[in-house]
Protein backbone atom coordinates (compact mmCIF):
# COMPACT_ATOMS: atom_id res chain seq x y z
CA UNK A 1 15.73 -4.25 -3.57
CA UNK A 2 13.85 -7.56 -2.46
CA UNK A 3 13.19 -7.28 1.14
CA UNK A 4 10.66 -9.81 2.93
CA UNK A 5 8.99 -8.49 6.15
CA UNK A 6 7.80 -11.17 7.35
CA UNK A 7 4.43 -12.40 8.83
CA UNK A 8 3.03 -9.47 11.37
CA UNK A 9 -0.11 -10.61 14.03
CA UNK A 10 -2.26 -7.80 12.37
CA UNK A 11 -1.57 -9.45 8.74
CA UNK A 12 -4.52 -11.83 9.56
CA UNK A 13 -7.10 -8.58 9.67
CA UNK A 14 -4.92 -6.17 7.38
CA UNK A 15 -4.97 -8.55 4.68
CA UNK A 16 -8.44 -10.29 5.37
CA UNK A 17 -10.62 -10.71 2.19
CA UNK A 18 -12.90 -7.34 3.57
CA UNK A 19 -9.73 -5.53 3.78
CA UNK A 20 -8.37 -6.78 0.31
CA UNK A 21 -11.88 -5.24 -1.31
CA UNK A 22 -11.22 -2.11 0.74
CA UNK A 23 -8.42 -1.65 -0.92
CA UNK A 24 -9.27 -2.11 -4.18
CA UNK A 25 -12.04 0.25 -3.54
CA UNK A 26 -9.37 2.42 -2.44
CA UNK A 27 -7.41 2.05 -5.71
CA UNK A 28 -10.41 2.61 -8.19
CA UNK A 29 -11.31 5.54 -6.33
CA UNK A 30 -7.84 7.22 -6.15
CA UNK A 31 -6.78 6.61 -10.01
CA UNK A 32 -10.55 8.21 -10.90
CA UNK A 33 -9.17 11.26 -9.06
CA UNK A 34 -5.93 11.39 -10.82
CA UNK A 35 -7.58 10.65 -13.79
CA UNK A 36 -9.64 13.73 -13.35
CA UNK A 37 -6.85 16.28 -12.60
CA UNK A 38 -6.22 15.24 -8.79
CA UNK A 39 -2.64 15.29 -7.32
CA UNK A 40 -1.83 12.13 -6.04
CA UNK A 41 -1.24 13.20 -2.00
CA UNK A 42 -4.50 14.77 -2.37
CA UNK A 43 -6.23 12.35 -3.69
CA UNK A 44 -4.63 9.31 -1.63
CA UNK A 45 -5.42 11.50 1.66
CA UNK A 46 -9.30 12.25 0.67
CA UNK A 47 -9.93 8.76 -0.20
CA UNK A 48 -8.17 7.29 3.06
CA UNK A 49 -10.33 9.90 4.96
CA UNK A 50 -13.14 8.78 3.59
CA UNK A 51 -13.01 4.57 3.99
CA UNK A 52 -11.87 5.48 7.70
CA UNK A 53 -14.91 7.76 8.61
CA UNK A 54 -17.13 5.27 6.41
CA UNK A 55 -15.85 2.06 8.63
CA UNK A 56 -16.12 3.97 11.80
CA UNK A 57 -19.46 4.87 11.14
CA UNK A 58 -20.09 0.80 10.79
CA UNK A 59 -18.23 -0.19 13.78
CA UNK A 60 -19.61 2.86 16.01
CA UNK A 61 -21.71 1.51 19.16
CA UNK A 62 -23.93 4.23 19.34
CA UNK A 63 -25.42 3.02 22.90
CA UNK A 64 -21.74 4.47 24.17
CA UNK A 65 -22.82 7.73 22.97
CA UNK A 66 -25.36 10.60 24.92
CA UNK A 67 -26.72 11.77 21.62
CA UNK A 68 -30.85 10.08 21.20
CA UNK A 69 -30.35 7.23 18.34
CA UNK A 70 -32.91 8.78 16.18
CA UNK A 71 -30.08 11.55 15.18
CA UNK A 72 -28.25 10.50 12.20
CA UNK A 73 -24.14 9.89 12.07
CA UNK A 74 -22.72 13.25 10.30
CA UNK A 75 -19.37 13.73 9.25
CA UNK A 76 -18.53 17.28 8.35
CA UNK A 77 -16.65 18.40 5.29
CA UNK A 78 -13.00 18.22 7.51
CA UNK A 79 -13.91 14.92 8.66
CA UNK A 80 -15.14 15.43 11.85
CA UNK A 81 -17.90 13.85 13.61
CA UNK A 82 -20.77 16.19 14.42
């Protein structure tokens, strides 16, 4: 099957050279998981949880949030910001 998509607005960010070493990150990370014993859904999800709580916690304007700036970010175990 050779199928072209085409170009897509969001290709410009998606595909950006920050996004590109995301994704490689992403790659390393998962085959050390399967390497270790991992399933692959597993691993894939628990890796893609991970870069998307650690870029949040980048992009996060904390002057939009109540909580005093002196308290750290926390993620929980599930994920969740606390």
């Amino acid at each position: 099957m050779n199928a072209k998509r085409g170009y897509v607005p969001e290709d410009d960010r998606n595909f950006s050279p920050s996004a590109l070493e995301t994704l490689r990150t992403a790659s390393r990370h998962i085959s050390f998981l399967i390497n270790e014993g991992y399933d692959l859904k597993q691993a894939s999800t628990f890796v893609g949880n991970h870069l998307i709580v650690c870029n949040y916690s980048v992009a996060i304007d904390s002057s939009k949030f109540l909580v005093p700036s002196s308290k750290p970010f926390v993620a929980s175990g599930t994920n969740h910001i606390v």
